[in-house]
C-alpha atoms as a PDB file:
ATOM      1  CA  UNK A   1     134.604  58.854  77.085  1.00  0.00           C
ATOM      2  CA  UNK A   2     138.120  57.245  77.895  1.00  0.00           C
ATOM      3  CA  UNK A   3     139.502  57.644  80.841  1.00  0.00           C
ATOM      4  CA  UNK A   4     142.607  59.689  80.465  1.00  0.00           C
ATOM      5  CA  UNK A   5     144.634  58.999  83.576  1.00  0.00           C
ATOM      6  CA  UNK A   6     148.312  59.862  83.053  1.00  0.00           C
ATOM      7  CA  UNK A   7     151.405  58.418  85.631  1.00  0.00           C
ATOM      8  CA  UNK A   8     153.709  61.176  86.212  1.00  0.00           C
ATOM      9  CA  UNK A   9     157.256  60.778  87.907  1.00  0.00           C
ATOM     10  CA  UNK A  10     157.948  61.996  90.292  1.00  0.00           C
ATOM     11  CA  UNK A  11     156.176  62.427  93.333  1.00  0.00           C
ATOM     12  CA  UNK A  12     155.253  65.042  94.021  1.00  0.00           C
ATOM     13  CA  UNK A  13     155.171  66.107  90.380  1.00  0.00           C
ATOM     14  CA  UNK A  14     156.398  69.719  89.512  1.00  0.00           C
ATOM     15  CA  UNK A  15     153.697  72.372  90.839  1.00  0.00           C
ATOM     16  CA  UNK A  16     153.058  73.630  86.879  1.00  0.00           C
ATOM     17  CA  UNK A  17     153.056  70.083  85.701  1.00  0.00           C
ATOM     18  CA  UNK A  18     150.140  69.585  87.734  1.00  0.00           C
ATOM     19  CA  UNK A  19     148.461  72.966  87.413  1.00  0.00           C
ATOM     20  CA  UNK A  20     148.352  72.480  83.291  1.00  0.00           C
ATOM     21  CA  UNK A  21     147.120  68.866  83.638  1.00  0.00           C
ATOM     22  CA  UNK A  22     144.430  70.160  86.039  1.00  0.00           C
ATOM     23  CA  UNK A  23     143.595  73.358  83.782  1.00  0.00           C
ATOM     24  CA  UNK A  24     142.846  70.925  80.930  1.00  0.00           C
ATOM     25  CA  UNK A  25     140.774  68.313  82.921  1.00  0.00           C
ATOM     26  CA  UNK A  26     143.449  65.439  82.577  1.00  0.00           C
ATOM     27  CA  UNK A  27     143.399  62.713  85.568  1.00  0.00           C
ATOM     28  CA  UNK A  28     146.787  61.638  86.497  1.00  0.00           C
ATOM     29  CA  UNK A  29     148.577  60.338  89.705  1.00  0.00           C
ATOM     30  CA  UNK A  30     152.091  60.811  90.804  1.00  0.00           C
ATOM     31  CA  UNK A  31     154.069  57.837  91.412  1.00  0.00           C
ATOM     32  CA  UNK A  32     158.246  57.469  92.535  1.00  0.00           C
ATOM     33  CA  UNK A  33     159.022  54.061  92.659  1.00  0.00           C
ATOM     34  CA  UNK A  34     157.987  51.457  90.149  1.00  0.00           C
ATOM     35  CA  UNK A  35     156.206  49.313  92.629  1.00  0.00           C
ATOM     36  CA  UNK A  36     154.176  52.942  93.225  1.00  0.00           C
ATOM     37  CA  UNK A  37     153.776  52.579  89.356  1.00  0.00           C
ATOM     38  CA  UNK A  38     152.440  48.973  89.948  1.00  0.00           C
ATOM     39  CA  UNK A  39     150.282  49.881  92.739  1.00  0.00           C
ATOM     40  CA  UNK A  40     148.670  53.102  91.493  1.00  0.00           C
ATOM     41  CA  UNK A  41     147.572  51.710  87.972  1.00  0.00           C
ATOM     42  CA  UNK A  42     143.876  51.967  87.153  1.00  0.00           C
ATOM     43  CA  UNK A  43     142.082  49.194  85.841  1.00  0.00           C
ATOM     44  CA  UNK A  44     142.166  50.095  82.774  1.00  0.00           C
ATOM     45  CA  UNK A  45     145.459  51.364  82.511  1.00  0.00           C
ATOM     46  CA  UNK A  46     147.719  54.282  82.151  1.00  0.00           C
ATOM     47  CA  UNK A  47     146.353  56.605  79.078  1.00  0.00           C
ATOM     48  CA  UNK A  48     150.064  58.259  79.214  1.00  0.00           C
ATOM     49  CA  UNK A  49     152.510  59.215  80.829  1.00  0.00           C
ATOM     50  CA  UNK A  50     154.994  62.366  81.430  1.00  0.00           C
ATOM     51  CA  UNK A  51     158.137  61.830  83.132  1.00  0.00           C
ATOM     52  CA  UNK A  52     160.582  64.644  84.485  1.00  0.00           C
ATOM     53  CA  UNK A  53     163.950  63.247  83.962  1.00  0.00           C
ATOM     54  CA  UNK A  54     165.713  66.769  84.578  1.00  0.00           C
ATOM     55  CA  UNK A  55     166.482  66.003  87.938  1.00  0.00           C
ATOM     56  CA  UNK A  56     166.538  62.350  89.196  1.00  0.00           C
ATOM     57  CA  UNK A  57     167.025  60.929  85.214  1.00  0.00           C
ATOM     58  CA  UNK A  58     168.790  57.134  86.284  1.00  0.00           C
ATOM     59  CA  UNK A  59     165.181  56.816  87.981  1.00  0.00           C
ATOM     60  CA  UNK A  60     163.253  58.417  85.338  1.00  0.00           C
ATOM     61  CA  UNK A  61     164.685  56.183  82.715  1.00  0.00           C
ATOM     62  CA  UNK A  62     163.503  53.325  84.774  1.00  0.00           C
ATOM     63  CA  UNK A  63     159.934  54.310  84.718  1.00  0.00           C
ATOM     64  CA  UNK A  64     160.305  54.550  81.039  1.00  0.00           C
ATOM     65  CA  UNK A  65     162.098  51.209  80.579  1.00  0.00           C
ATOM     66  CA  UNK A  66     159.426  49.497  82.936  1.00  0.00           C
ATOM     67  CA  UNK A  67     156.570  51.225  80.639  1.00  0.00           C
ATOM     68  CA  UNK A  68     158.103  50.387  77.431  1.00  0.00           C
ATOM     69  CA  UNK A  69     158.779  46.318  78.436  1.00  0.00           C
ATOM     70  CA  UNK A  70     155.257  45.544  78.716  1.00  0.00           C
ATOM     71  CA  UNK A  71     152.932  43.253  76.425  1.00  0.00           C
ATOM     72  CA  UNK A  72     151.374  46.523  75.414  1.00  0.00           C
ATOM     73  CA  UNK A  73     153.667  50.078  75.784  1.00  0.00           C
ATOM     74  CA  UNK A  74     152.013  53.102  77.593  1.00  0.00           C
ATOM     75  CA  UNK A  75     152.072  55.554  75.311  1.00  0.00           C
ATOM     76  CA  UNK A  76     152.522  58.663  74.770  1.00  0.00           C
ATOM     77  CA  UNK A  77     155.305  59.096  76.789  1.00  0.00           C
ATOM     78  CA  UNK A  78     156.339  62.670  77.440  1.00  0.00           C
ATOM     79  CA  UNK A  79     159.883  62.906  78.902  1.00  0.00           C
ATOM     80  CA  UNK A  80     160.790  66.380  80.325  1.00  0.00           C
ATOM     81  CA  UNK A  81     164.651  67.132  80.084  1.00  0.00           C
ATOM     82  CA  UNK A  82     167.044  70.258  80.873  1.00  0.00           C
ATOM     83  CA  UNK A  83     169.408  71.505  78.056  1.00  0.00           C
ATOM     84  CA  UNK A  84     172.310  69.642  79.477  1.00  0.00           C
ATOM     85  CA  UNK A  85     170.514  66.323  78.640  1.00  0.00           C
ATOM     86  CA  UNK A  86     169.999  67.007  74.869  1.00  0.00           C
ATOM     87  CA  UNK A  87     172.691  64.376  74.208  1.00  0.00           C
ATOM     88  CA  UNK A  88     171.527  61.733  76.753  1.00  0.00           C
ATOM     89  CA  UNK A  89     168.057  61.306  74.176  1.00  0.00           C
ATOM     90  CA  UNK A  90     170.055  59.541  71.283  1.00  0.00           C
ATOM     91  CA  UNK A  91     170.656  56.249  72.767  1.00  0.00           C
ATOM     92  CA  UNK A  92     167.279  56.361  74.506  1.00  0.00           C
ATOM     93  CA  UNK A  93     164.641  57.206  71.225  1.00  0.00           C
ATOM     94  CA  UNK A  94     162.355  54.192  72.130  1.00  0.00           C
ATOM     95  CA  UNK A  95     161.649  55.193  75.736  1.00  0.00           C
ATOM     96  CA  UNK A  96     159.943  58.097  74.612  1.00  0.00           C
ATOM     97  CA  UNK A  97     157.273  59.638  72.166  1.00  0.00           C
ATOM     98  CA  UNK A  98     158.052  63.258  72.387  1.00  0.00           C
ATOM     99  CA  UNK A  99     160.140  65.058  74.881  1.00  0.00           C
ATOM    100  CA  UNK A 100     160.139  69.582  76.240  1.00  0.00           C
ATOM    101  CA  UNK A 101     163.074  71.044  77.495  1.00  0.00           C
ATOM    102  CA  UNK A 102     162.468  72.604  81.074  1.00  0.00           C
ATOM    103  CA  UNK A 103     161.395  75.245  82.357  1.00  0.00           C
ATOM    104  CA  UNK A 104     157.805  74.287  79.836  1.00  0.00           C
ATOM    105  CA  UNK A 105     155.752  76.708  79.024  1.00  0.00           C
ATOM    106  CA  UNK A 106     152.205  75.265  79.635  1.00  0.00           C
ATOM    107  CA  UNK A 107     151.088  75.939  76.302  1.00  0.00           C
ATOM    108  CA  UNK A 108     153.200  74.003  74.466  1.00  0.00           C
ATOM    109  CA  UNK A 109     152.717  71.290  76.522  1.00  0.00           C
ATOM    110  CA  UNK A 110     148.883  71.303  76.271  1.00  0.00           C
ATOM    111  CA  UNK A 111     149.827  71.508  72.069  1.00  0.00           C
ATOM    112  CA  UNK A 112     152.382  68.356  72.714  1.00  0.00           C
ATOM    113  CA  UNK A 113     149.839  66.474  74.760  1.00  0.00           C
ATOM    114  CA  UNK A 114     146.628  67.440  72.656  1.00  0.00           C
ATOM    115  CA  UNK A 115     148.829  66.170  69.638  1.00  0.00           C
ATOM    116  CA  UNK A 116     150.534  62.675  71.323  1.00  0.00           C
ATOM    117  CA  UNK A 117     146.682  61.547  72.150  1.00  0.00           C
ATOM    118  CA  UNK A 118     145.611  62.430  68.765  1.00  0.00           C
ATOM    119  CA  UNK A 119     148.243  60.250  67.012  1.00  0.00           C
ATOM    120  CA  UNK A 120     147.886  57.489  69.002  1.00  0.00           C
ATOM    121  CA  UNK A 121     143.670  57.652  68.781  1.00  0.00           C
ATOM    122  CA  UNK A 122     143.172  58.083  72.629  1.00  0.00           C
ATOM    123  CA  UNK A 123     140.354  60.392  74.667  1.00  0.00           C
ATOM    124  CA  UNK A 124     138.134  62.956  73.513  1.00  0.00           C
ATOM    125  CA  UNK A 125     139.980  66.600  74.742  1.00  0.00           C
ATOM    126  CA  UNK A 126     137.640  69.342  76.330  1.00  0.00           C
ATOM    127  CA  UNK A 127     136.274  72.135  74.630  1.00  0.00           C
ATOM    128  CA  UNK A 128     139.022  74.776  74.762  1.00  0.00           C
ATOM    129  CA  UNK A 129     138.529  78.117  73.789  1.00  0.00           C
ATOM    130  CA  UNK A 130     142.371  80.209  72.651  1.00  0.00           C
ATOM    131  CA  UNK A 131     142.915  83.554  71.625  1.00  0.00           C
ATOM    132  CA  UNK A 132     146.785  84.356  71.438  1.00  0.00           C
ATOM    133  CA  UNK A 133     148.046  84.142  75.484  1.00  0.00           C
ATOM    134  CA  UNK A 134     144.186  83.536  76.575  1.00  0.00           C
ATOM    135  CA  UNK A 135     142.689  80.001  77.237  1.00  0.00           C
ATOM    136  CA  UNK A 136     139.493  79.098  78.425  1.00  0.00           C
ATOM    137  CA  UNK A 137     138.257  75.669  79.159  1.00  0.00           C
ATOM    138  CA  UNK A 138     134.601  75.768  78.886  1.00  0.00           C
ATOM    139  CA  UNK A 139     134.114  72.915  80.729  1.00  0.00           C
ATOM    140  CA  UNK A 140     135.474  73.739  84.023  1.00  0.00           C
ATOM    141  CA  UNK A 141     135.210  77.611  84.028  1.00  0.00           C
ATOM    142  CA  UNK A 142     138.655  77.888  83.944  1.00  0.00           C
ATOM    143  CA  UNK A 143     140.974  80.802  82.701  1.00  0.00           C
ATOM    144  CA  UNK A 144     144.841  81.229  81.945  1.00  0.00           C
ATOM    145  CA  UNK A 145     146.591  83.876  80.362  1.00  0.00           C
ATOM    146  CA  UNK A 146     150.305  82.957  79.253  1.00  0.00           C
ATOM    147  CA  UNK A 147     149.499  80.006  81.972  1.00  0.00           C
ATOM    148  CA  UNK A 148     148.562  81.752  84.732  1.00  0.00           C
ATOM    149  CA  UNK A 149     145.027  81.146  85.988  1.00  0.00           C
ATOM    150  CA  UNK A 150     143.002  83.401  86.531  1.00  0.00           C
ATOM    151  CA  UNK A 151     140.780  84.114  89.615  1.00  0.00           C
ATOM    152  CA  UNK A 152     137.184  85.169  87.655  1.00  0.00           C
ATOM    153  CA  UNK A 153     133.621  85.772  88.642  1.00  0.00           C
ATOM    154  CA  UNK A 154     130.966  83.702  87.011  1.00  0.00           C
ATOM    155  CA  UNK A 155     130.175  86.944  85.051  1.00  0.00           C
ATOM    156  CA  UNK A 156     133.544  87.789  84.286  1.00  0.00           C
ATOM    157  CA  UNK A 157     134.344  84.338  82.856  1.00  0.00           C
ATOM    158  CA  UNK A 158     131.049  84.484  80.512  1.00  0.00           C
ATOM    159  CA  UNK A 159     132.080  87.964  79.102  1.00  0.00           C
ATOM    160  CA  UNK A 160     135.610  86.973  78.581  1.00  0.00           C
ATOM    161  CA  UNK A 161     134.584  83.387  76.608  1.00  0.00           C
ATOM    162  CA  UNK A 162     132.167  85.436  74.430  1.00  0.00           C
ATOM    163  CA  UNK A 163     134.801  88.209  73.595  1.00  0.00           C
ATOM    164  CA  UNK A 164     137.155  85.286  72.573  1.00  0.00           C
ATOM    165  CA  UNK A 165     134.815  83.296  71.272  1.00  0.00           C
ATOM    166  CA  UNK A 166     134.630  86.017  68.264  1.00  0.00           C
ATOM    167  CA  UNK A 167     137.463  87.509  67.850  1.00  0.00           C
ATOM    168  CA  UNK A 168     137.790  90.784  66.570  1.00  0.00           C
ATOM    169  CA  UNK A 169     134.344  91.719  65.812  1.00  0.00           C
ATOM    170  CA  UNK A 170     133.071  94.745  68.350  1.00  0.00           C
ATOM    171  CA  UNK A 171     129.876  94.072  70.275  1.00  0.00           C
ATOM    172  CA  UNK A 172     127.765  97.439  71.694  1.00  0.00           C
ATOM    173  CA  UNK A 173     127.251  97.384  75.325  1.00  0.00           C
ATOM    174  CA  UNK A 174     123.630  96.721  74.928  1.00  0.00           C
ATOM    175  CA  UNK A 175     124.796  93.791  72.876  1.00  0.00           C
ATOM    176  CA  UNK A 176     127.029  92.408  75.558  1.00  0.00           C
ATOM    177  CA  UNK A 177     124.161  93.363  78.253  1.00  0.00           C
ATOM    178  CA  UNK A 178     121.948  91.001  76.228  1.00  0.00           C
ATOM    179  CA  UNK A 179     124.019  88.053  75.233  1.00  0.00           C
ATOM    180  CA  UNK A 180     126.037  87.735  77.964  1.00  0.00           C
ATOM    181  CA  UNK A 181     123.766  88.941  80.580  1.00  0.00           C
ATOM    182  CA  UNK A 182     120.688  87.540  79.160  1.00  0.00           C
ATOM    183  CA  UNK A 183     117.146  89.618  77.846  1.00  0.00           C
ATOM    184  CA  UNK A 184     115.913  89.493  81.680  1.00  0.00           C
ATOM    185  CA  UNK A 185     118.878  91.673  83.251  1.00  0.00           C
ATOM    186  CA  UNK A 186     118.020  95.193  83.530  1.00  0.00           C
ATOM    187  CA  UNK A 187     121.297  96.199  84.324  1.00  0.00           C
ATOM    188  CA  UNK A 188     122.397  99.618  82.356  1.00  0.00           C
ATOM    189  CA  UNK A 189     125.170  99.615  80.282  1.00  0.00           C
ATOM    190  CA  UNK A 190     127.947 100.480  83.248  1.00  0.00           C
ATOM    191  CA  UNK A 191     127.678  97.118  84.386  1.00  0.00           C
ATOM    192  CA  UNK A 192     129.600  96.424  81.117  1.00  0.00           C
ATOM    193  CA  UNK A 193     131.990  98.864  81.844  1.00  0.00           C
ATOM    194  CA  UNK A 194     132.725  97.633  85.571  1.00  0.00           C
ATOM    195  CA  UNK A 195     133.357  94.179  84.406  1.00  0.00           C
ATOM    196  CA  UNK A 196     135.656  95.164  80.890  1.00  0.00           C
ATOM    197  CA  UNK A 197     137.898  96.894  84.151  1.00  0.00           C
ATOM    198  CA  UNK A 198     138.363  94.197  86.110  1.00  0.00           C
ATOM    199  CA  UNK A 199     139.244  92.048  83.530  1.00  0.00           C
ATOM    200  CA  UNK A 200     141.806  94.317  82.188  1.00  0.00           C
ATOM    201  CA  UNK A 201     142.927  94.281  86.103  1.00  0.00           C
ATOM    202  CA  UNK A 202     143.089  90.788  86.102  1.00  0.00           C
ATOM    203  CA  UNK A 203     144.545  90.114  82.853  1.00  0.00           C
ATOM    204  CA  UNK A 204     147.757  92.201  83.789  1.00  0.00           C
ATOM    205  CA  UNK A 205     149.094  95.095  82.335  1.00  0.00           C
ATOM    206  CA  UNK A 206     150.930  93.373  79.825  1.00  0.00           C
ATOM    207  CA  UNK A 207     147.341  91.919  78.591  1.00  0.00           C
ATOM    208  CA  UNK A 208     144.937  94.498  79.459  1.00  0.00           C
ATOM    209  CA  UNK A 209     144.861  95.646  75.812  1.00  0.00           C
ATOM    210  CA  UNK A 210     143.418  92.178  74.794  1.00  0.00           C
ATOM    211  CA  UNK A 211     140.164  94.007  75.480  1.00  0.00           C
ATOM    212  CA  UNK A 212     140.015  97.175  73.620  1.00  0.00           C
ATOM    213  CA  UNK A 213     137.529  99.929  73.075  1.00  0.00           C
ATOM    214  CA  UNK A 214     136.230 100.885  70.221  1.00  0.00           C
ATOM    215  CA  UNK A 215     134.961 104.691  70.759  1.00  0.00           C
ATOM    216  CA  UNK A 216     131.408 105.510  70.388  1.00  0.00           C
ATOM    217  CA  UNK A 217     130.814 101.943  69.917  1.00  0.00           C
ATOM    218  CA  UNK A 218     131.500  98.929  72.899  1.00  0.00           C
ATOM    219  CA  UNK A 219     134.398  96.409  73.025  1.00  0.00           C
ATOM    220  CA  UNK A 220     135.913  94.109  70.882  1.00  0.00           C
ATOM    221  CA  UNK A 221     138.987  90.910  72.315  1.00  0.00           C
ATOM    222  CA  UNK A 222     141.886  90.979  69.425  1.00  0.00           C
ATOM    223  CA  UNK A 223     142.303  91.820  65.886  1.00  0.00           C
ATOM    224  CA  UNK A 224     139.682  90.399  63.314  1.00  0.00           C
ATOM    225  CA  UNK A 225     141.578  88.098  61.011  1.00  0.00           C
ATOM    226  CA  UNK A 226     140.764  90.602  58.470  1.00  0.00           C
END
C-alpha cells in the first residue's frame, strides 16, 4: 500500500482536522514554516496536502506556492478558507486542487479527500462502512455519528457494523445473538436488548431512532431502500 502521509499547515493543525484524518487512518504531520515543510518530508514524499488559509492565509499561500514550484507538484492540495476569502481563490486557481469553506463538516471532507486521491490515482482508502450520519471504519474499530466519535465496546461496535452493514432488513434477537455474538454464546436474548440501549444512549437523542424496533420481531438500522 502507499503511504499516504499528508503536510498540513499549520501547526498545530485544527483539533477536527486532525480528528477526521485520524478517524480515516490517514498519516499526516503538521508543519508552520517551510523549512518545517523541508524538514518533516518523508522519503517518499508528501501524498497531499490540506492547508488552512482562514486564519494566517499570506503564510498559507506560501506553503502552497513552495508545493506547487517543485519538479513534481504535491497534489491534492486541499485549501480550507472562510466565506470572506471566496474572492481571494480567483487569482490563486493553480495553488490548489479543491478547496471547503470553514467551519467543515468532517464528512464532506472525508468525500473531498476520498475523491482528490482517486483522481489523481494515489493510496488504497480503508474499508468504510456509512449509513446516513453513521460511519464506521472497520479497520480501526472506529465510530462517528455526524463526526463525533463514538466511545463503543468491542460488542457494541460489532452490533452496530452489522446493523449498518444491511440496512433496513430486521434481524430477530436470536439472529443477532448468533451472528454477532457467535453459535458458542449462550447469552439469552436480553443481552440484545442491553446493548440496542446503550447504543441508542450513545448515539444521542437526535440518532437514537437509527436503531428501531420492529414489534414482535428484533431490530432493524434505517429504512430498506425499498
Amino acid at each position: 500500500m502507499t503511504s499516504e502521509t499528508f503536510v498540513l499547515f499549520p501547526n498545530p493543525a485544527p483539533t477536527e482536522l486532525v480528528r477526521t484524518l485520524d478517524f480515516g487512518n490517514y498519516e499526516w504531520r503538521a508543519v508552520t514554516t517551510i523549512g518545517d515543510l523541508r524538514d518533516a518530508e518523508p522519503d517518499d514524499g508528501w501524498t497531499g496536502a490540506i492547508i488552512c488559509a482562514d486564519e494566517d492565509s499570506d503564510a498559507a499561500w506560501s506553503i502552497c506556492r513552495e508545493l506547487r514550484r517543485r519538479d513534481v507538484p504535491v497534489e491534492p492540495l486541499l485549501v480550507l478558507v472562510n466565506g470572506n476569502q471566496l474572492t481571494e481563490l480567483d487569482d490563486r486557481n493553480d495553488l490548489f486542487d479543491d478547496f471547503m469553506v470553514t467551519p467543515f463538516h468532517p464528512r464532506e471532507l472525508e468525500a473531498r479527500l476520498g475523491h482528490l486521491l482517486w483522481k489523481a490515482g494515489r493510496g488504497i482508502r480503508p474499508e468504510i462502512v456509512q449509513h446516513g450520519p453513521l460511519t464506521l471504519n472497520v479497520e480501526t474499530y472506529q465510530a462517528a455519528i455526524d463526526g463525533r466519535p463514538l466511545d463503543l465496546t468491542f460488542m457494541e461496535y460489532e452490533l452496530l457494523k452489522f446493523l449498518s452493514s444491511h440496512p433496513g432488513k430486521v434481524f430477530t434477537r436470536e439472529t443477532l445473538l448468533n451472528r454477532v455474538w457467535g453459535y458458542d454464546y449462550y447469552g439469552g436474548a436480553r443481552t440484545v436488548d442491553v446493548h440496542v440501549r446503550r447504543l441508542r444512549a450513545k448515539l444521542g437523542e437526535e440518532h437514537s431512532s437509527l436503531i428501531q424496533t420492529v414489534r414482535s420481531v428484533g431490530y432493524k438500522l434505517g429504512q430498506s431502500r425499498w
